[in-house]
C-alpha atoms as a PDB file:
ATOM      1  CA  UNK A   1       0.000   0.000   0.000  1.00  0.00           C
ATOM      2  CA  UNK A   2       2.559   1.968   0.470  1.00  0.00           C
ATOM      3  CA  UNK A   3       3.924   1.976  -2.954  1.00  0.00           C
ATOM      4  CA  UNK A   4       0.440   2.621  -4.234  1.00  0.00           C
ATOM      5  CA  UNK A   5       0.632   5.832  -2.418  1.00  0.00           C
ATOM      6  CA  UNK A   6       3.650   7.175  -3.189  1.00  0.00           C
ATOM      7  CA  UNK A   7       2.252   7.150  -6.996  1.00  0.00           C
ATOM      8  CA  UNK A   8      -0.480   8.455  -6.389  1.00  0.00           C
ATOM      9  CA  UNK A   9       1.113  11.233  -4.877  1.00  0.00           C
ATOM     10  CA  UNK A  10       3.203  11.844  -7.382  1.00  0.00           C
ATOM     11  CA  UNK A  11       0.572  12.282  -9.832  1.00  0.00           C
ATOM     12  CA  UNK A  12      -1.494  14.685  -7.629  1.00  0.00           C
ATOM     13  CA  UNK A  13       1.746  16.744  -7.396  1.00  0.00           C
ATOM     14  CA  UNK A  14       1.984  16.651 -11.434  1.00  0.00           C
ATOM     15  CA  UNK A  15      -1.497  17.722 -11.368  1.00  0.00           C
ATOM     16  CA  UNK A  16      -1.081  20.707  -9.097  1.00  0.00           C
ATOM     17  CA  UNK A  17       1.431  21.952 -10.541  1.00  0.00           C
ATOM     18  CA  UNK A  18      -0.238  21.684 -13.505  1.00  0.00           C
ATOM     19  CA  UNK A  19      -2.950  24.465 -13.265  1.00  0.00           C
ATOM     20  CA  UNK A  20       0.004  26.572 -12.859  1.00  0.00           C
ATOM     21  CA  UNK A  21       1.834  25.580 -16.257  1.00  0.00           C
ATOM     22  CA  UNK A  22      -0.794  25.664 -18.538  1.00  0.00           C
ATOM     23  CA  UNK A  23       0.547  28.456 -20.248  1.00  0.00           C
ATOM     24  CA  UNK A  24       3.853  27.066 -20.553  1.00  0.00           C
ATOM     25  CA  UNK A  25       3.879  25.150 -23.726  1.00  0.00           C
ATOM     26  CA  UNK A  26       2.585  26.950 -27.290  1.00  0.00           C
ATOM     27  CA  UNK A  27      -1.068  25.761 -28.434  1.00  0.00           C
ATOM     28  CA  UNK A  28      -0.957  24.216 -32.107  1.00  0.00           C
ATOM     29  CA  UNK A  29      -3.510  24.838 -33.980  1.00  0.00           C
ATOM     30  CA  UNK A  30      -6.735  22.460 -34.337  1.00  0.00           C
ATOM     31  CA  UNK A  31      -9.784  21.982 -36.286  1.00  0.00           C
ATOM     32  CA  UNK A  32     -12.630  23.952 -34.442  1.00  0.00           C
ATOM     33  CA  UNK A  33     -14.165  22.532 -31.756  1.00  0.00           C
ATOM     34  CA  UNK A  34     -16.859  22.989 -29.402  1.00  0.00           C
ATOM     35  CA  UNK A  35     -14.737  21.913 -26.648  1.00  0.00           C
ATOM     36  CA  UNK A  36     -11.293  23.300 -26.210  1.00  0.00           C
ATOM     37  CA  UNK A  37      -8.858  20.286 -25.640  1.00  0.00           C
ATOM     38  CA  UNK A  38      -5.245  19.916 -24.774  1.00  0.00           C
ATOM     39  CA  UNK A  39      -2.225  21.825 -24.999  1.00  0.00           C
ATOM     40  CA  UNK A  40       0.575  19.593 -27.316  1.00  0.00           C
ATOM     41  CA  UNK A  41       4.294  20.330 -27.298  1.00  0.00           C
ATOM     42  CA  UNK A  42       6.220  21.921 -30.239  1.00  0.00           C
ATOM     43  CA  UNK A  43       9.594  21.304 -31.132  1.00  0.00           C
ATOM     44  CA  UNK A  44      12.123  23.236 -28.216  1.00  0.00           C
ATOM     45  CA  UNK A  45       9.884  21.770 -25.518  1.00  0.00           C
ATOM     46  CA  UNK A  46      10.710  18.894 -23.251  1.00  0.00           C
ATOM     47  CA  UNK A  47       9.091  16.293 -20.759  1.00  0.00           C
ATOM     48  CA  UNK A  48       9.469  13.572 -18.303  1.00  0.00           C
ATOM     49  CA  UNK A  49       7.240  10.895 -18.576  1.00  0.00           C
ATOM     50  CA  UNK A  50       6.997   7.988 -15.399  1.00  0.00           C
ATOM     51  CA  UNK A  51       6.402   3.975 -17.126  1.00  0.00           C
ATOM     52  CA  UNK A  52       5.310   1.622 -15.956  1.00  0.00           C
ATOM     53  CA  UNK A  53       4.868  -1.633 -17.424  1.00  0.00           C
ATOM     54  CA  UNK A  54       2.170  -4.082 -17.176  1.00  0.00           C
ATOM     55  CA  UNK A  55       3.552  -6.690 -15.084  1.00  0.00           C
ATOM     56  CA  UNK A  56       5.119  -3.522 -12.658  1.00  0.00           C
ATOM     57  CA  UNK A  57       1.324  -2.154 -12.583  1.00  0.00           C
ATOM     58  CA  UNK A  58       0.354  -5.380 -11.137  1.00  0.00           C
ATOM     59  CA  UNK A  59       2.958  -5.554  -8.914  1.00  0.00           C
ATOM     60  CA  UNK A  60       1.566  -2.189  -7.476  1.00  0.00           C
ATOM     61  CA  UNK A  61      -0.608  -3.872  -5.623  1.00  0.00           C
ATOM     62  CA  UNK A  62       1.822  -7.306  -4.535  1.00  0.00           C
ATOM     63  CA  UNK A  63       2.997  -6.466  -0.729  1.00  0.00           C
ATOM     64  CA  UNK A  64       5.365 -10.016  -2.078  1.00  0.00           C
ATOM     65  CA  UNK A  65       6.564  -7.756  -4.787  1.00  0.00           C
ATOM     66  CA  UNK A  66      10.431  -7.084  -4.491  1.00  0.00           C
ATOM     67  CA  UNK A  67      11.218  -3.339  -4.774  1.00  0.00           C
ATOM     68  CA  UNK A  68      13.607  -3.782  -7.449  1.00  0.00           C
ATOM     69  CA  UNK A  69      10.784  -5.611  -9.588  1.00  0.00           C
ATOM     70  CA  UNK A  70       8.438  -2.494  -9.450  1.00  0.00           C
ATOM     71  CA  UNK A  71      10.791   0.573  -9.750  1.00  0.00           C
ATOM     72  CA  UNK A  72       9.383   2.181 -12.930  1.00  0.00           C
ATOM     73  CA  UNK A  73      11.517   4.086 -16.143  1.00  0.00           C
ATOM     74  CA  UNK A  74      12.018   7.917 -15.375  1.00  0.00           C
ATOM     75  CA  UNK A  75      12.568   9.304 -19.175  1.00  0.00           C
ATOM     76  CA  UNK A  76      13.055  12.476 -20.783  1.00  0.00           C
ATOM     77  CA  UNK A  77      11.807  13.662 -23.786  1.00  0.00           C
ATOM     78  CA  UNK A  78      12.770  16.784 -25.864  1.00  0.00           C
ATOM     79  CA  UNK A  79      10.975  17.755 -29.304  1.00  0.00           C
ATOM     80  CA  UNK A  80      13.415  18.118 -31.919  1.00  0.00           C
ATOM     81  CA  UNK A  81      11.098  18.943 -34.338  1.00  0.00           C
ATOM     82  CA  UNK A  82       6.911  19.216 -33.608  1.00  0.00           C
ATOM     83  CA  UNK A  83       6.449  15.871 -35.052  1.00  0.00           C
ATOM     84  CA  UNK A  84      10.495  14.194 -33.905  1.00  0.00           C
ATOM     85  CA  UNK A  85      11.146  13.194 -30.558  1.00  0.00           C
ATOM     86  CA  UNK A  86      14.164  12.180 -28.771  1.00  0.00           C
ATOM     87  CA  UNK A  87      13.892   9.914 -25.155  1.00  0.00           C
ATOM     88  CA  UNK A  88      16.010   8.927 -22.531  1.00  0.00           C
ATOM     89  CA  UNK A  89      15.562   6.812 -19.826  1.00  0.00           C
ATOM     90  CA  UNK A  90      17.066   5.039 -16.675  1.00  0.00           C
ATOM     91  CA  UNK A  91      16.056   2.714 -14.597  1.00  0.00           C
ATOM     92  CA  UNK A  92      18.947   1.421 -11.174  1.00  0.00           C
ATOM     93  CA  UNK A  93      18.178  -0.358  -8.481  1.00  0.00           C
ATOM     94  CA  UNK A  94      20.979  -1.700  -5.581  1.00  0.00           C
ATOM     95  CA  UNK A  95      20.522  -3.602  -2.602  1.00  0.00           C
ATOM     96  CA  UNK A  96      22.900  -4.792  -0.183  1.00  0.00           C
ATOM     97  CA  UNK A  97      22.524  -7.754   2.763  1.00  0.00           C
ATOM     98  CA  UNK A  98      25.650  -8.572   5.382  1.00  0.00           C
ATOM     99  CA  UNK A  99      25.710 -10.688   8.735  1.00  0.00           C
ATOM    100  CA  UNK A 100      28.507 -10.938  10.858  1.00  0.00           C
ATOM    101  CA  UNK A 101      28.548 -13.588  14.310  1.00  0.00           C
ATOM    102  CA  UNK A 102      30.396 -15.965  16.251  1.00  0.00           C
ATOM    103  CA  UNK A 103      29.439 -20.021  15.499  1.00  0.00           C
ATOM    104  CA  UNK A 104      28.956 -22.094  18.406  1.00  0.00           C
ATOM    105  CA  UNK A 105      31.388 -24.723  17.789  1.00  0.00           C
ATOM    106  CA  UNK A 106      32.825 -25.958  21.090  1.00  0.00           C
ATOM    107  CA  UNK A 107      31.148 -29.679  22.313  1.00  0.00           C
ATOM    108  CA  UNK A 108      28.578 -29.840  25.188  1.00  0.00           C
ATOM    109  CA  UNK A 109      27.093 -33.135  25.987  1.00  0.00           C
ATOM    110  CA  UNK A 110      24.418 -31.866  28.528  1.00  0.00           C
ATOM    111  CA  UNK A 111      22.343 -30.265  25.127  1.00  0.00           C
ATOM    112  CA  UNK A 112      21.215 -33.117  22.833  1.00  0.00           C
ATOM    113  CA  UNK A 113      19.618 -30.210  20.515  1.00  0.00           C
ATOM    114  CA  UNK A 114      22.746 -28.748  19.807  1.00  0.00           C
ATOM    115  CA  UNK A 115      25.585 -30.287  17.986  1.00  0.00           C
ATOM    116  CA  UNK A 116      28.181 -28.034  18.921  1.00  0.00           C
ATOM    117  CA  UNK A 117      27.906 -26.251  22.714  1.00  0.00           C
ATOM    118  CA  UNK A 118      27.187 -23.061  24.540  1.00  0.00           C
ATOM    119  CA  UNK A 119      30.953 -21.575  24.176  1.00  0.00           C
ATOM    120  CA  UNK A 120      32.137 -19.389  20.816  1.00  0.00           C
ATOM    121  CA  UNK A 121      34.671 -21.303  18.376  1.00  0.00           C
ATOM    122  CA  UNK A 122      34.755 -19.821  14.323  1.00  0.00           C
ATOM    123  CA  UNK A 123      33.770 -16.269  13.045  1.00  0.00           C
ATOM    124  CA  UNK A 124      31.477 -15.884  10.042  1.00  0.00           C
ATOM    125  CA  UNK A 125      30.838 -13.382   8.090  1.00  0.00           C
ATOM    126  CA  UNK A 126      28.414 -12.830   4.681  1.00  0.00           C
ATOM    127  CA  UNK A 127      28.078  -9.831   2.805  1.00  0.00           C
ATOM    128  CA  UNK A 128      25.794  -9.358  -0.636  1.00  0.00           C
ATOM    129  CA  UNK A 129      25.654  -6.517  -3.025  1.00  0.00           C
ATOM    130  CA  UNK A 130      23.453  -6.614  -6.208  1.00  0.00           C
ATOM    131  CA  UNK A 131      22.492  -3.375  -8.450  1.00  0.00           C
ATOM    132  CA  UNK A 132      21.531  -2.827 -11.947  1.00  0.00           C
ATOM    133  CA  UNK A 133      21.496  -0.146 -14.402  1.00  0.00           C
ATOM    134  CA  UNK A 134      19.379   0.328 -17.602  1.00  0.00           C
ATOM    135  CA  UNK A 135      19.872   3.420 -20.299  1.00  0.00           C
ATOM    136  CA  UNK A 136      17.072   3.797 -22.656  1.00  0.00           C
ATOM    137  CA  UNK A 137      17.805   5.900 -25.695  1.00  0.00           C
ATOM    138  CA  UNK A 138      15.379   6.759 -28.610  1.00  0.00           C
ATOM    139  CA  UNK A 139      13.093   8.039 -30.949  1.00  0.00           C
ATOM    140  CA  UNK A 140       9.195   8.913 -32.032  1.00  0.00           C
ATOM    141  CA  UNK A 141       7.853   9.907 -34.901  1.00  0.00           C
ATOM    142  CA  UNK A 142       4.292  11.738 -34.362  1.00  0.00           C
ATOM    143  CA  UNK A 143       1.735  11.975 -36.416  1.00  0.00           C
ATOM    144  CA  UNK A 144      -0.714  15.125 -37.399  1.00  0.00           C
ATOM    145  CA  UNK A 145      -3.351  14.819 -34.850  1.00  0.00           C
ATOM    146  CA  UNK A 146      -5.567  17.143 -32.849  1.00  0.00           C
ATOM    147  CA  UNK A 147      -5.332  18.364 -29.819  1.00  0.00           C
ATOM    148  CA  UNK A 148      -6.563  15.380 -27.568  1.00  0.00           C
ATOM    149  CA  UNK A 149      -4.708  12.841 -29.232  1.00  0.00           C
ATOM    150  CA  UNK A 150      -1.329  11.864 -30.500  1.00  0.00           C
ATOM    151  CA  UNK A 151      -0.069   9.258 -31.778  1.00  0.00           C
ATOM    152  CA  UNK A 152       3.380   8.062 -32.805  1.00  0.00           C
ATOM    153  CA  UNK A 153       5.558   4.815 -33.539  1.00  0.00           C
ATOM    154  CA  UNK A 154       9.217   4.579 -32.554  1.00  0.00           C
ATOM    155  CA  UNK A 155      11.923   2.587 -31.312  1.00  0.00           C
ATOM    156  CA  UNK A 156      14.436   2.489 -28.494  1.00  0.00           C
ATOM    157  CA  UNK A 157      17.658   0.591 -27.395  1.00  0.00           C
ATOM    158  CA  UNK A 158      18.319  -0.350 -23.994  1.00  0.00           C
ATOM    159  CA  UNK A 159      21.668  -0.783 -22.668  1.00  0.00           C
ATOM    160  CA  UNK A 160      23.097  -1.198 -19.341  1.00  0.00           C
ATOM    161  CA  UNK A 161      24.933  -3.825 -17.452  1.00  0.00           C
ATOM    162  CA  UNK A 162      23.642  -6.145 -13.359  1.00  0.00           C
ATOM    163  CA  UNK A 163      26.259  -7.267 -11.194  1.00  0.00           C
ATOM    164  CA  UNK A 164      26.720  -9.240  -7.922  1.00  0.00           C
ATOM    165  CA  UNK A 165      29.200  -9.822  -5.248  1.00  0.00           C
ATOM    166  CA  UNK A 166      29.485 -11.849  -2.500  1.00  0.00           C
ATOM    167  CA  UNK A 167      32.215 -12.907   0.129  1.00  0.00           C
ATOM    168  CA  UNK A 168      31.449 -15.458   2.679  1.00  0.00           C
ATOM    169  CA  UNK A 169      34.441 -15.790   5.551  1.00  0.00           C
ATOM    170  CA  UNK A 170      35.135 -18.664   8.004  1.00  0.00           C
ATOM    171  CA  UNK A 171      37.718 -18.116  10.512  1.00  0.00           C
ATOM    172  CA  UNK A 172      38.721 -19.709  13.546  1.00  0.00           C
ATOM    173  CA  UNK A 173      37.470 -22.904  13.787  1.00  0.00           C
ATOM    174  CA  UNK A 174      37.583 -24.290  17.690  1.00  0.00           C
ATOM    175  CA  UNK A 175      40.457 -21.921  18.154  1.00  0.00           C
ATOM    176  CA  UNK A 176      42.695 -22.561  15.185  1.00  0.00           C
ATOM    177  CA  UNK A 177      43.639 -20.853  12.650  1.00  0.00           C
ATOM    178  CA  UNK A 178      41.840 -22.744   9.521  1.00  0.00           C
ATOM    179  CA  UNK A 179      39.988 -20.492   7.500  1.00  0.00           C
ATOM    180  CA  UNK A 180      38.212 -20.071   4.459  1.00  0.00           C
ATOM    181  CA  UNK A 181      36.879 -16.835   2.035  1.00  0.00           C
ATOM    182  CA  UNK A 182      34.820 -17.526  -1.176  1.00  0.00           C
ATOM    183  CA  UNK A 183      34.468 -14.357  -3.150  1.00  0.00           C
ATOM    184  CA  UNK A 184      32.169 -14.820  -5.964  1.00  0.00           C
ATOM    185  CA  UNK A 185      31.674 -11.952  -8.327  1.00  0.00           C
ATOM    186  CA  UNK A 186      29.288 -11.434 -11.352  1.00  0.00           C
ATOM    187  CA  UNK A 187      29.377  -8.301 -14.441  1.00  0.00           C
ATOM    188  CA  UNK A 188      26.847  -9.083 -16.787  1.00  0.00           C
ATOM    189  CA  UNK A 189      26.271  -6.582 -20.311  1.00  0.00           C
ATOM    190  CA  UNK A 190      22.538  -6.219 -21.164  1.00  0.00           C
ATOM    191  CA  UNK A 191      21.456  -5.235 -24.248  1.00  0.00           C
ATOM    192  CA  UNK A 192      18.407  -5.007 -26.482  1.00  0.00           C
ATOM    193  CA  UNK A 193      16.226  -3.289 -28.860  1.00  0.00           C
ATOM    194  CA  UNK A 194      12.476  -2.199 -28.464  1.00  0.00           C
ATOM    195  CA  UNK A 195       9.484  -1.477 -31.569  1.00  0.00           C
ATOM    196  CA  UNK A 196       6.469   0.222 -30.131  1.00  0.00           C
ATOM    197  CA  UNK A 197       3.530   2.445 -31.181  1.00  0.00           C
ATOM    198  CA  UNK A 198       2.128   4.579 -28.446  1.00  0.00           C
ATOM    199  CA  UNK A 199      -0.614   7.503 -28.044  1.00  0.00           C
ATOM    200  CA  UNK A 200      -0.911  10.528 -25.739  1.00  0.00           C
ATOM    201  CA  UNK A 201      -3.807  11.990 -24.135  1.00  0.00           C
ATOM    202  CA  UNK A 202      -3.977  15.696 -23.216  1.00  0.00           C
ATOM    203  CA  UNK A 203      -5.577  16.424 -20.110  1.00  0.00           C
ATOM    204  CA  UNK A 204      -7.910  19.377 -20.943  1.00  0.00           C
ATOM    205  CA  UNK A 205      -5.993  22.232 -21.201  1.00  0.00           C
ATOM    206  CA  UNK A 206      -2.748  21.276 -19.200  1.00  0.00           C
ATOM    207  CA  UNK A 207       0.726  20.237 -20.428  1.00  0.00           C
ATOM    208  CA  UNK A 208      -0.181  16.852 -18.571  1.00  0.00           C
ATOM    209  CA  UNK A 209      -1.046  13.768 -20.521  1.00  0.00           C
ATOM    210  CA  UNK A 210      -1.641  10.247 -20.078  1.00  0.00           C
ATOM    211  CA  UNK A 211      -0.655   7.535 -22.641  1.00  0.00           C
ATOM    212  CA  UNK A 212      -0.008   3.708 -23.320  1.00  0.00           C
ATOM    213  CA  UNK A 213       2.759   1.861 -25.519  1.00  0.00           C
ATOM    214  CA  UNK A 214       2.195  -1.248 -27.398  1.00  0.00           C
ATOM    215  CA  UNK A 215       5.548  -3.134 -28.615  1.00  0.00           C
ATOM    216  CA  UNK A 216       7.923  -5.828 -28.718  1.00  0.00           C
ATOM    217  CA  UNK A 217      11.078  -6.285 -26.937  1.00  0.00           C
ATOM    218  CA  UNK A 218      14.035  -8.115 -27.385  1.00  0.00           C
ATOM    219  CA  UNK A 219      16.590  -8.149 -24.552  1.00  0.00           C
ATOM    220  CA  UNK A 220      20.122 -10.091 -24.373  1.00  0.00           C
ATOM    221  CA  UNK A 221      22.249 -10.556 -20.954  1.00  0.00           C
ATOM    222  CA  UNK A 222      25.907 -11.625 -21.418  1.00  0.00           C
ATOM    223  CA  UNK A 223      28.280 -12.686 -19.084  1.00  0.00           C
ATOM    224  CA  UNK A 224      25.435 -14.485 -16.745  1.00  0.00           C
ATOM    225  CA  UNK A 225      27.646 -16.193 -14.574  1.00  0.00           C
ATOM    226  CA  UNK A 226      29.386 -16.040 -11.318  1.00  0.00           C
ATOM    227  CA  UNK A 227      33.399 -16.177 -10.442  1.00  0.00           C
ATOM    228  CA  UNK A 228      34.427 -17.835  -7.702  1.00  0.00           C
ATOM    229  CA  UNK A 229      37.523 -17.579  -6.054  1.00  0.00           C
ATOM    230  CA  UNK A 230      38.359 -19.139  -2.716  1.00  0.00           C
ATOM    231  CA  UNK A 231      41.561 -19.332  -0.269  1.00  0.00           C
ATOM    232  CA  UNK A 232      41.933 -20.933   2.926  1.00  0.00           C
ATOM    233  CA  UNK A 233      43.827 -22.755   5.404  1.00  0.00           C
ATOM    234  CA  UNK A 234      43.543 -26.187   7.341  1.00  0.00           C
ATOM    235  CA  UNK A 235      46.121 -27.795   9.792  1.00  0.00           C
ATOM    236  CA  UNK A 236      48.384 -24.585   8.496  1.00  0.00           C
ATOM    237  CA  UNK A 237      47.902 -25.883   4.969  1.00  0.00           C
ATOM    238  CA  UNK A 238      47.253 -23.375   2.883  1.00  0.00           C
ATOM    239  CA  UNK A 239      44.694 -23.664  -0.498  1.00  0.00           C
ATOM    240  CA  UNK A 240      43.287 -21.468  -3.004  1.00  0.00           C
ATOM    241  CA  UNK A 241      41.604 -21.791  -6.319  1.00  0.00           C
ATOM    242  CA  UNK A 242      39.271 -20.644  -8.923  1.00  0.00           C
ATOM    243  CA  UNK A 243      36.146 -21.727 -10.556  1.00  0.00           C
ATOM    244  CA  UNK A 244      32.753 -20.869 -12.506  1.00  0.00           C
ATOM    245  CA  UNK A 245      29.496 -21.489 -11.926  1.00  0.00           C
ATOM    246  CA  UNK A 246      25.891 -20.648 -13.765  1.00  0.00           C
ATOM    247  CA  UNK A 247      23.670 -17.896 -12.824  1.00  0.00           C
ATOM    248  CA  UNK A 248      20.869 -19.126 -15.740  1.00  0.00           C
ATOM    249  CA  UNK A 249      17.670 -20.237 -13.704  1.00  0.00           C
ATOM    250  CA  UNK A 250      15.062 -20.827 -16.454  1.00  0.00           C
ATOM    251  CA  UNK A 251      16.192 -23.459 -18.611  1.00  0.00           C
ATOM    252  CA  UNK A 252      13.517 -25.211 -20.342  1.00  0.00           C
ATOM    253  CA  UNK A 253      15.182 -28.792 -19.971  1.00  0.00           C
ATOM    254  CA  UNK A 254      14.445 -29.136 -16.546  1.00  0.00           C
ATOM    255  CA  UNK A 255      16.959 -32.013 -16.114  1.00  0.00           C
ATOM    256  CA  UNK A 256      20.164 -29.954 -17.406  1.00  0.00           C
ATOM    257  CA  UNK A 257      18.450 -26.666 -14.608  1.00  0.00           C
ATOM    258  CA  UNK A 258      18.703 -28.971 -12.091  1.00  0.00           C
ATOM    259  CA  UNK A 259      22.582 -30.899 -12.578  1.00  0.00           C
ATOM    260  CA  UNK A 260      23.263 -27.097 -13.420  1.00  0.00           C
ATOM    261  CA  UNK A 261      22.333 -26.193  -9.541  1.00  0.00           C
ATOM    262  CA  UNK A 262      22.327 -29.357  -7.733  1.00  0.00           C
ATOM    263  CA  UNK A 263      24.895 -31.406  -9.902  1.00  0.00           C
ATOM    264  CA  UNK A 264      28.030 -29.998  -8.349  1.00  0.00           C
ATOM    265  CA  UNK A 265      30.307 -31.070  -4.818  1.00  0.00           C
ATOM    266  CA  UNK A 266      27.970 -31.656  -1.876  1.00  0.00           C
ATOM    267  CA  UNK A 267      25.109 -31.252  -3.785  1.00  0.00           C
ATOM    268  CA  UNK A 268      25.800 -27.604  -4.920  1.00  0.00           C
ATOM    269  CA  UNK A 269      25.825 -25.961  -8.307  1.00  0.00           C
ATOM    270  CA  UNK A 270      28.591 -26.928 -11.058  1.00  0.00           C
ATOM    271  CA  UNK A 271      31.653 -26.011 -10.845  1.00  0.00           C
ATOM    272  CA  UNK A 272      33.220 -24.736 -14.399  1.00  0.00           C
ATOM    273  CA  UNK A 273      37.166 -24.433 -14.834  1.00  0.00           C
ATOM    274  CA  UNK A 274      35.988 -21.779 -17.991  1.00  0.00           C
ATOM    275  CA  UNK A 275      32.293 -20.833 -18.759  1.00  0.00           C
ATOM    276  CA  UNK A 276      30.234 -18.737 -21.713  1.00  0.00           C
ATOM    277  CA  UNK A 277      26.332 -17.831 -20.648  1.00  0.00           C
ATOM    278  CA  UNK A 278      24.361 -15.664 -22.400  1.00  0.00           C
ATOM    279  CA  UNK A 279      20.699 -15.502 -22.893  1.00  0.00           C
ATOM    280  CA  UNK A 280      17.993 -13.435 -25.180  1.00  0.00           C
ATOM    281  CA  UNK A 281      14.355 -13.409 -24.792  1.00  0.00           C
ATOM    282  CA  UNK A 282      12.133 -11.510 -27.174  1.00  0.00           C
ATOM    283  CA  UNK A 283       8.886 -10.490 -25.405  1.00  0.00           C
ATOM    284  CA  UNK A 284       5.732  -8.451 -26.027  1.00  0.00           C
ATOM    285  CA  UNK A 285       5.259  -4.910 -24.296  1.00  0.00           C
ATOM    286  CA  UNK A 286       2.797  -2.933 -22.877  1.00  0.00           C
ATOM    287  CA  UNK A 287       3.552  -0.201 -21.368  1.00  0.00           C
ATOM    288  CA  UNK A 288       1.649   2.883 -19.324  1.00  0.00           C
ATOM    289  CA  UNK A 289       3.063   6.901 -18.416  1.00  0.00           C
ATOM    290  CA  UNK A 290       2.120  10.204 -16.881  1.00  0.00           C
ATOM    291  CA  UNK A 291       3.841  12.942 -19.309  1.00  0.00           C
ATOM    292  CA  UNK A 292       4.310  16.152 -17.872  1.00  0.00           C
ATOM    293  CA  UNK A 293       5.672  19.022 -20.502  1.00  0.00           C
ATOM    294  CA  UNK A 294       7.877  22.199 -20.422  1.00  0.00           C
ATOM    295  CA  UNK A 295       8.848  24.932 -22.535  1.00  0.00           C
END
């Protein structure tokens, strides 16, 4: 619910602010009409314009929904011409997770629960950062329309890149000095190209307008894997090595998904001495924005 609100007040602000602007942008002119309607941008004016796709609109109202899945585009648009538009968009997200504690390792026979003790033996430590980062960059044509109505087709490309890290630390064990650090690391390129036709409508006479896109998408992720790197120590032995695993969870051969995750050492994902992954999906679009406009 709270999400919900925080769009909603958004769009009241646009809409205040609003009854101030109206005389902002230049009128073009229209067939007569019995009912005045809309105020369209000309070429020199420029606008930002919230998205939201479907699947984000429904996660509006998901309390389950992560935040990351539901942040919307924030683009810009500037008229080049009255009927050629440039856009630009970004979308970034980052979240970070960490825990840091003493295991109880020592042995105590009087708690059959526990299968270490009550005293302190090995320090762990776990630490996550994710983010992503997505450039949109385009274009619109627009078509001779009237006031209320415009309508357009264009296409964008979105770029950007996701990446992960995470270091897990063991050190200590029963009061030695074995240890052990995994780092594992992830840098993955996304790329992709989008087709769309879309249609603006002008909220009486305000430089405020409401509008869908209709398209399809196709968008490629390189590099979708995770480095893993790992030193340690036991009985004053040192060790260290290197080795790739699979970040791909939607394979439609079910059988290679699950040796892919479950296949590797003690029942954990495969490890890879060298590894290419890469994936493309081409998907429809539908897509909905609040456009507010400047001189």
């Amino acid at each position: 619910m709270k999400r919900i609100s925080t769009y909603l007040g958004l769009f009241l602000i646009a809409l205040v602010f609003s009854l101030e602007a109206e005389a902002q942008l230049s009128d073009r002119i229209n067939n007569p009409s019995a009912i005045r309607a809309g105020t369209r941008p000309v070429a020199g004016n420029f606008g930002f314009f919230l998205a939201l796709e479907a699947d984000q609109f429904e996660d509006l109202f998901d309390q389950q929904t992560e935040v990351e899945n539901a942040i919307p585009l924030i683009n810009v648009r500037y008229y080049l011409q009255d009927d050629l538009v440039l856009r630009a968009g970004i979308s970034i997200w980052k979240k970070a997770r960490s825990i840091e504690g003493e295991i109880d390792t020592s042995s105590n026979n009087n708690n059959p629960f526990l299968n270490g003790g009550q005293g302190f033996g090995a320090v762990y430590e776990h630490k996550e950062v994710e983010s992503y980062t997505l450039l949109n960059i385009g274009a619109e044509k627009h078509f001779k329309a009237s006031n209320l109505l415009d309508g357009y087709v264009g296409v964008s490309l979105p770029i950007g890149y996701t990446r992960a890290n995470e270091t897990s630390n063991i050190s200590g064990v029963d009061g030695t000095t074995d240890f052990l650090e995994v780092q594992s690391t992830r840098f993955s390129f996304v790329y992709g190209a989008e087709l769309f036709v879309g249609a603006n409508a002008f909220v009486a006479d305000l430089p405020l307008a409401i509008g869908v896109e209709l398209g399809v998408r196709g968008i490629g992720l390189r590099g979708d894997k995770f480095r893993n790197e790992y030193e340690g120590s036991s009985g004053g032995v040192g060790f260290s090595g290197e080795y790739f695993t699979n970040n791909i969870d939607d394979f439609e051969n079910t059988a290679v998904q699950s040796d892919l995750d479950a296949g590797g050492p003690d029942g954990g994902p495969i490890e890879f001495s060298s590894l290419s992954a890469r994936s493309f999906d081409t998907q429809a679009m539908i897509r909905f924005q609040i456009s507010y406009f400047f001189k």
